[in-house]
N, C-alpha and C. Protein backbone atom coordinates (compact mmCIF):
# COMPACT_ATOMS: atom_id res chain seq x y z
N UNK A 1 103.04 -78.42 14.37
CA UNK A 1 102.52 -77.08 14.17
C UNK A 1 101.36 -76.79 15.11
N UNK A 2 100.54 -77.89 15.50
CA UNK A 2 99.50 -77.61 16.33
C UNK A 2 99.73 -77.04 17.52
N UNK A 3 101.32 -78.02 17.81
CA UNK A 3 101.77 -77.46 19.27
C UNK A 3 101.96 -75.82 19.66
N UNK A 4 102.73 -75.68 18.90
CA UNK A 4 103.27 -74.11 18.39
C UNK A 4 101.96 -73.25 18.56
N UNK A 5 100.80 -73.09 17.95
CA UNK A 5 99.58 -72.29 17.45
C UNK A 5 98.68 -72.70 19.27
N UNK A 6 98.86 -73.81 19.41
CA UNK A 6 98.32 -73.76 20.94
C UNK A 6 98.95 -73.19 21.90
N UNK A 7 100.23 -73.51 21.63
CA UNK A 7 100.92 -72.66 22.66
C UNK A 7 101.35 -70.62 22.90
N UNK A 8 100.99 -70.25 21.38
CA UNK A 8 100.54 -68.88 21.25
C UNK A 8 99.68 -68.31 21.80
N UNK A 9 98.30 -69.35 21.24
CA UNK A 9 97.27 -68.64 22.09
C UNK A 9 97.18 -68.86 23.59
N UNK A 10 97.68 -69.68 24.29
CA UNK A 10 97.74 -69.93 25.84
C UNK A 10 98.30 -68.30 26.14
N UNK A 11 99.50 -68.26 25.64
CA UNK A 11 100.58 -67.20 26.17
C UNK A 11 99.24 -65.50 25.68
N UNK A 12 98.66 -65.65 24.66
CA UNK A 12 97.67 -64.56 24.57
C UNK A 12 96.80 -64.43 25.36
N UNK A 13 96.06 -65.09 25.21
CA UNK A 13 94.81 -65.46 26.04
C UNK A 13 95.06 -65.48 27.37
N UNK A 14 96.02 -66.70 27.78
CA UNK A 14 95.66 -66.86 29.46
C UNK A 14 97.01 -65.75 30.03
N UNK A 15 97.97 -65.39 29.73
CA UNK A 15 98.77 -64.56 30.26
C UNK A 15 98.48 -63.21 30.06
N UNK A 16 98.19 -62.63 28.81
CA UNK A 16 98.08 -61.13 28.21
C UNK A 16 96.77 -60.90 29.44
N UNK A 17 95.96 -61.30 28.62
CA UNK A 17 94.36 -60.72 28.61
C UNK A 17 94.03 -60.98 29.95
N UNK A 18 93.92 -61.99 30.47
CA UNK A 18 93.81 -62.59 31.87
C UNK A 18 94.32 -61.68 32.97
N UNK A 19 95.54 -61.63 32.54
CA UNK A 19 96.91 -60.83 33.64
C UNK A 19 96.17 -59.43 33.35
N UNK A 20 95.52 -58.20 32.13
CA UNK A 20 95.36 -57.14 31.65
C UNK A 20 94.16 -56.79 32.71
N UNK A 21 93.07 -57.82 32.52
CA UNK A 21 91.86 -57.80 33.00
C UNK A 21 91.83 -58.16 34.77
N UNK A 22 92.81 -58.78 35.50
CA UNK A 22 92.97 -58.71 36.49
C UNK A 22 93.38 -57.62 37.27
N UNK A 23 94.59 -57.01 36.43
CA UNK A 23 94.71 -55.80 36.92
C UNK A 23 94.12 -54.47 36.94
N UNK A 24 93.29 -54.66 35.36
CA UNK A 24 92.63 -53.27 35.25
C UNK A 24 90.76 -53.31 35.90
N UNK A 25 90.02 -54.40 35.71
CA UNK A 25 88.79 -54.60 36.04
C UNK A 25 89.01 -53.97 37.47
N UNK A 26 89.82 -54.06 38.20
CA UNK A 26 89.15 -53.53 39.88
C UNK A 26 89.47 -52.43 39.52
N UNK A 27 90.62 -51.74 38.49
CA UNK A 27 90.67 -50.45 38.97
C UNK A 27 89.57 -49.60 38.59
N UNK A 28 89.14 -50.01 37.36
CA UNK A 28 88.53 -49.36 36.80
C UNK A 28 86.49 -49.55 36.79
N UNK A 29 86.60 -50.57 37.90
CA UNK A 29 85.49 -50.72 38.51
C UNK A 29 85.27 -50.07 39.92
N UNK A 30 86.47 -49.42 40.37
CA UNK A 30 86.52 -48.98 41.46
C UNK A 30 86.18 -49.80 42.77
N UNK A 31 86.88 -51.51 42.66
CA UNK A 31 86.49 -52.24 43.00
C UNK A 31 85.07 -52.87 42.94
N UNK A 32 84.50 -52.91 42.46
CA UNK A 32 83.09 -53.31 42.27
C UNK A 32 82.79 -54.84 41.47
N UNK A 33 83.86 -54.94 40.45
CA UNK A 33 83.89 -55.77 40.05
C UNK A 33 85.70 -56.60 39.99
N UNK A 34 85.91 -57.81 39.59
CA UNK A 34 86.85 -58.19 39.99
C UNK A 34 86.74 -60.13 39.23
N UNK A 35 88.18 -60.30 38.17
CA UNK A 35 87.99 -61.45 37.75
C UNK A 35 88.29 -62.71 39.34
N UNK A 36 87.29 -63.93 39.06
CA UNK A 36 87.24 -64.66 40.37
C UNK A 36 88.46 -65.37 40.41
N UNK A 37 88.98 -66.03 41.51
CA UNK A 37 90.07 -66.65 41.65
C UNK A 37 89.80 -68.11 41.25
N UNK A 38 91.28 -68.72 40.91
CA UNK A 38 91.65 -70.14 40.18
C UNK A 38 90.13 -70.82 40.84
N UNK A 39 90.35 -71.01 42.03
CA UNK A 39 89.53 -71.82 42.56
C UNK A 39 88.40 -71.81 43.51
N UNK A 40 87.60 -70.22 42.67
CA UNK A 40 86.25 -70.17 43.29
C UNK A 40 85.44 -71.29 42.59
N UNK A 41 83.99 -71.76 43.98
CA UNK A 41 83.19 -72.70 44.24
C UNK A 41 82.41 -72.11 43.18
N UNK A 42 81.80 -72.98 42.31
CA UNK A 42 80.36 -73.18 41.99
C UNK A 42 80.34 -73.03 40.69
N UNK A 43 79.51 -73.00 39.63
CA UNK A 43 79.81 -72.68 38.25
C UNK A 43 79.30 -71.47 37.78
N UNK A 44 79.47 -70.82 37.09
CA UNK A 44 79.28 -69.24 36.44
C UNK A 44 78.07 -69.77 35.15
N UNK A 45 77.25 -68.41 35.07
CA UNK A 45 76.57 -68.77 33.95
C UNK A 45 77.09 -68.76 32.41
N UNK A 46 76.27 -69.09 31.66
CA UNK A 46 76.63 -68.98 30.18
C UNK A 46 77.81 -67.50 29.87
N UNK A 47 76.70 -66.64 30.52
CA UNK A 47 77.84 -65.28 30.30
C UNK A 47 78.71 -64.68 31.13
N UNK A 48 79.20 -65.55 31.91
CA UNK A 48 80.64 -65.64 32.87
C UNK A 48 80.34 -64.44 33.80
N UNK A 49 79.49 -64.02 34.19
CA UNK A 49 78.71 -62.76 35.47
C UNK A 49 78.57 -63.29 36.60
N UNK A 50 78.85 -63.31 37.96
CA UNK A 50 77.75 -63.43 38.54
C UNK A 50 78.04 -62.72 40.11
N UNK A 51 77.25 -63.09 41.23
CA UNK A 51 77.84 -61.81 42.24
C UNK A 51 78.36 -62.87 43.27
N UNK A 52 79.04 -62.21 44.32
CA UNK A 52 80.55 -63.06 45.39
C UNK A 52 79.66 -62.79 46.40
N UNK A 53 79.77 -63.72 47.49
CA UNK A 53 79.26 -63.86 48.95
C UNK A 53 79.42 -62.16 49.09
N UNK A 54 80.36 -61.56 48.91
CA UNK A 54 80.36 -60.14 49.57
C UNK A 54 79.91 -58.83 48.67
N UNK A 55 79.11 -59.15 47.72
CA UNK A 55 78.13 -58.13 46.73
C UNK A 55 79.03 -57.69 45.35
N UNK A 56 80.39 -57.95 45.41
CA UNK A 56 80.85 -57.96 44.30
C UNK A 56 81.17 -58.73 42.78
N UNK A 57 80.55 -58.00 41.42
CA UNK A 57 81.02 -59.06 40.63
C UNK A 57 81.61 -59.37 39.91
N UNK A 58 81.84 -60.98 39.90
CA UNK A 58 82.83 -61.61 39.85
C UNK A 58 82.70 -62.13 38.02
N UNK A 59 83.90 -61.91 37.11
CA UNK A 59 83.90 -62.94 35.97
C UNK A 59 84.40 -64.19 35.69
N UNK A 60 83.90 -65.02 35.06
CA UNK A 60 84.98 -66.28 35.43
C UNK A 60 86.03 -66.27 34.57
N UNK A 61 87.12 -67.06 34.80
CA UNK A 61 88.14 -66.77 34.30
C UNK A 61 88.20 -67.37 32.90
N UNK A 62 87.49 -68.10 32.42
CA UNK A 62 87.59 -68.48 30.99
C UNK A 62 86.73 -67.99 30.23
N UNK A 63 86.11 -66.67 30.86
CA UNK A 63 85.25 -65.27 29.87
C UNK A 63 86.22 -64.22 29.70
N UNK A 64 86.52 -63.95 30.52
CA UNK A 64 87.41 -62.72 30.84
C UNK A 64 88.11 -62.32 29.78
N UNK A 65 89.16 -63.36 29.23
CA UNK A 65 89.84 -63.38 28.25
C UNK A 65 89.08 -62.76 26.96
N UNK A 66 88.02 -63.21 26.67
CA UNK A 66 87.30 -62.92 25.75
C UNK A 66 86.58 -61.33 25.69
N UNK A 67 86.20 -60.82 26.97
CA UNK A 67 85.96 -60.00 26.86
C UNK A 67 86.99 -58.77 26.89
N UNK A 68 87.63 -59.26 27.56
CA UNK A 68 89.03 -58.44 26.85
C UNK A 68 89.53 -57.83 26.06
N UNK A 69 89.23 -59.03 24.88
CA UNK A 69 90.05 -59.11 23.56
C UNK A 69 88.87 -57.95 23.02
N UNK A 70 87.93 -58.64 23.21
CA UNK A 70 86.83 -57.33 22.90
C UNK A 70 86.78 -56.25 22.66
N UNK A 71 87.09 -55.35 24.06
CA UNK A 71 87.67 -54.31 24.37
C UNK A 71 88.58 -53.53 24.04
N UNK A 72 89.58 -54.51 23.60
CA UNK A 72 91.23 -53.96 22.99
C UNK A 72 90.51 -54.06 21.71
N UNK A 73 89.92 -54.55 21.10
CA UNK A 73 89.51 -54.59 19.53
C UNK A 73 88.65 -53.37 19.14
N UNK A 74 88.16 -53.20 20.62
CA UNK A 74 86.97 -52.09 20.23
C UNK A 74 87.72 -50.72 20.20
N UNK A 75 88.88 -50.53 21.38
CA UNK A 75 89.67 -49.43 21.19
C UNK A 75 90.78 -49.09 20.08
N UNK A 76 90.87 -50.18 19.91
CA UNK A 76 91.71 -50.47 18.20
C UNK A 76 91.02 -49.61 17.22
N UNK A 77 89.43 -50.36 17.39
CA UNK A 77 89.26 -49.22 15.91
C UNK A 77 88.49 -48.13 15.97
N UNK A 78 88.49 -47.34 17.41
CA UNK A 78 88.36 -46.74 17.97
C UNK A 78 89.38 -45.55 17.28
N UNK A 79 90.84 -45.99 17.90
CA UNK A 79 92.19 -45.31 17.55
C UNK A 79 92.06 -45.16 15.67
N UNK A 80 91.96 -46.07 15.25
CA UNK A 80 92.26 -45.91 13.84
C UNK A 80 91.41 -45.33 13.03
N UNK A 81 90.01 -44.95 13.58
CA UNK A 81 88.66 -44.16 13.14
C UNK A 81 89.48 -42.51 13.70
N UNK A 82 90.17 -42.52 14.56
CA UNK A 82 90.55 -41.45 14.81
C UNK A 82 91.88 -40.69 14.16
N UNK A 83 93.00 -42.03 14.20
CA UNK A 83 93.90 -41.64 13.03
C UNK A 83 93.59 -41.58 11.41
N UNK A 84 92.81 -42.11 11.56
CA UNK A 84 92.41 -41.71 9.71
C UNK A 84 91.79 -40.14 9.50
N UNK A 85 91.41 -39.50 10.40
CA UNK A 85 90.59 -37.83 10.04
C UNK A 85 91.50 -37.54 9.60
């Protein structure tokens, strides 16, 4: 069963949210910001921020996810504060 419940959240986490936030963070940063690639140098701080040799910033990829989920949670009850009037 452990296998199963790990392998859910991989497919949530690192495919959904990851893949969501890759595509939408530049757009909607108007490039400005942008999740970093597999194998950028150096380590990210506690709160996965920080800025790229070329002034843009970058999240690391094992925040991203999280802030994500965030986001979709926040527009969730966002929507449902709105379908309930």
């Amino acid at each position: 069963m452990g296998v199963i419940a790990e392998l859910i959240v991989y497919v949530i986490v690192d495919i959904l949210l990851l893949g969501l936030a890759t595509l939408l963070l530049p757009l909607l940063s108007f490039g400005r910001a942008r999740v970093a690639p597999a194998d950028a140098p150096g380590p990210f701080p506690f709160h996965g921020f920080r800025r790229a040799s070329d002034g843009r910033v970058e999240v690391g990829r094992s925040q991203v996810g999280v802030y994500t989920l965030l986001v979709l949670l926040i527009l969730l009850a966002l929507w449902l504060i709105a379908a309930g009037r």
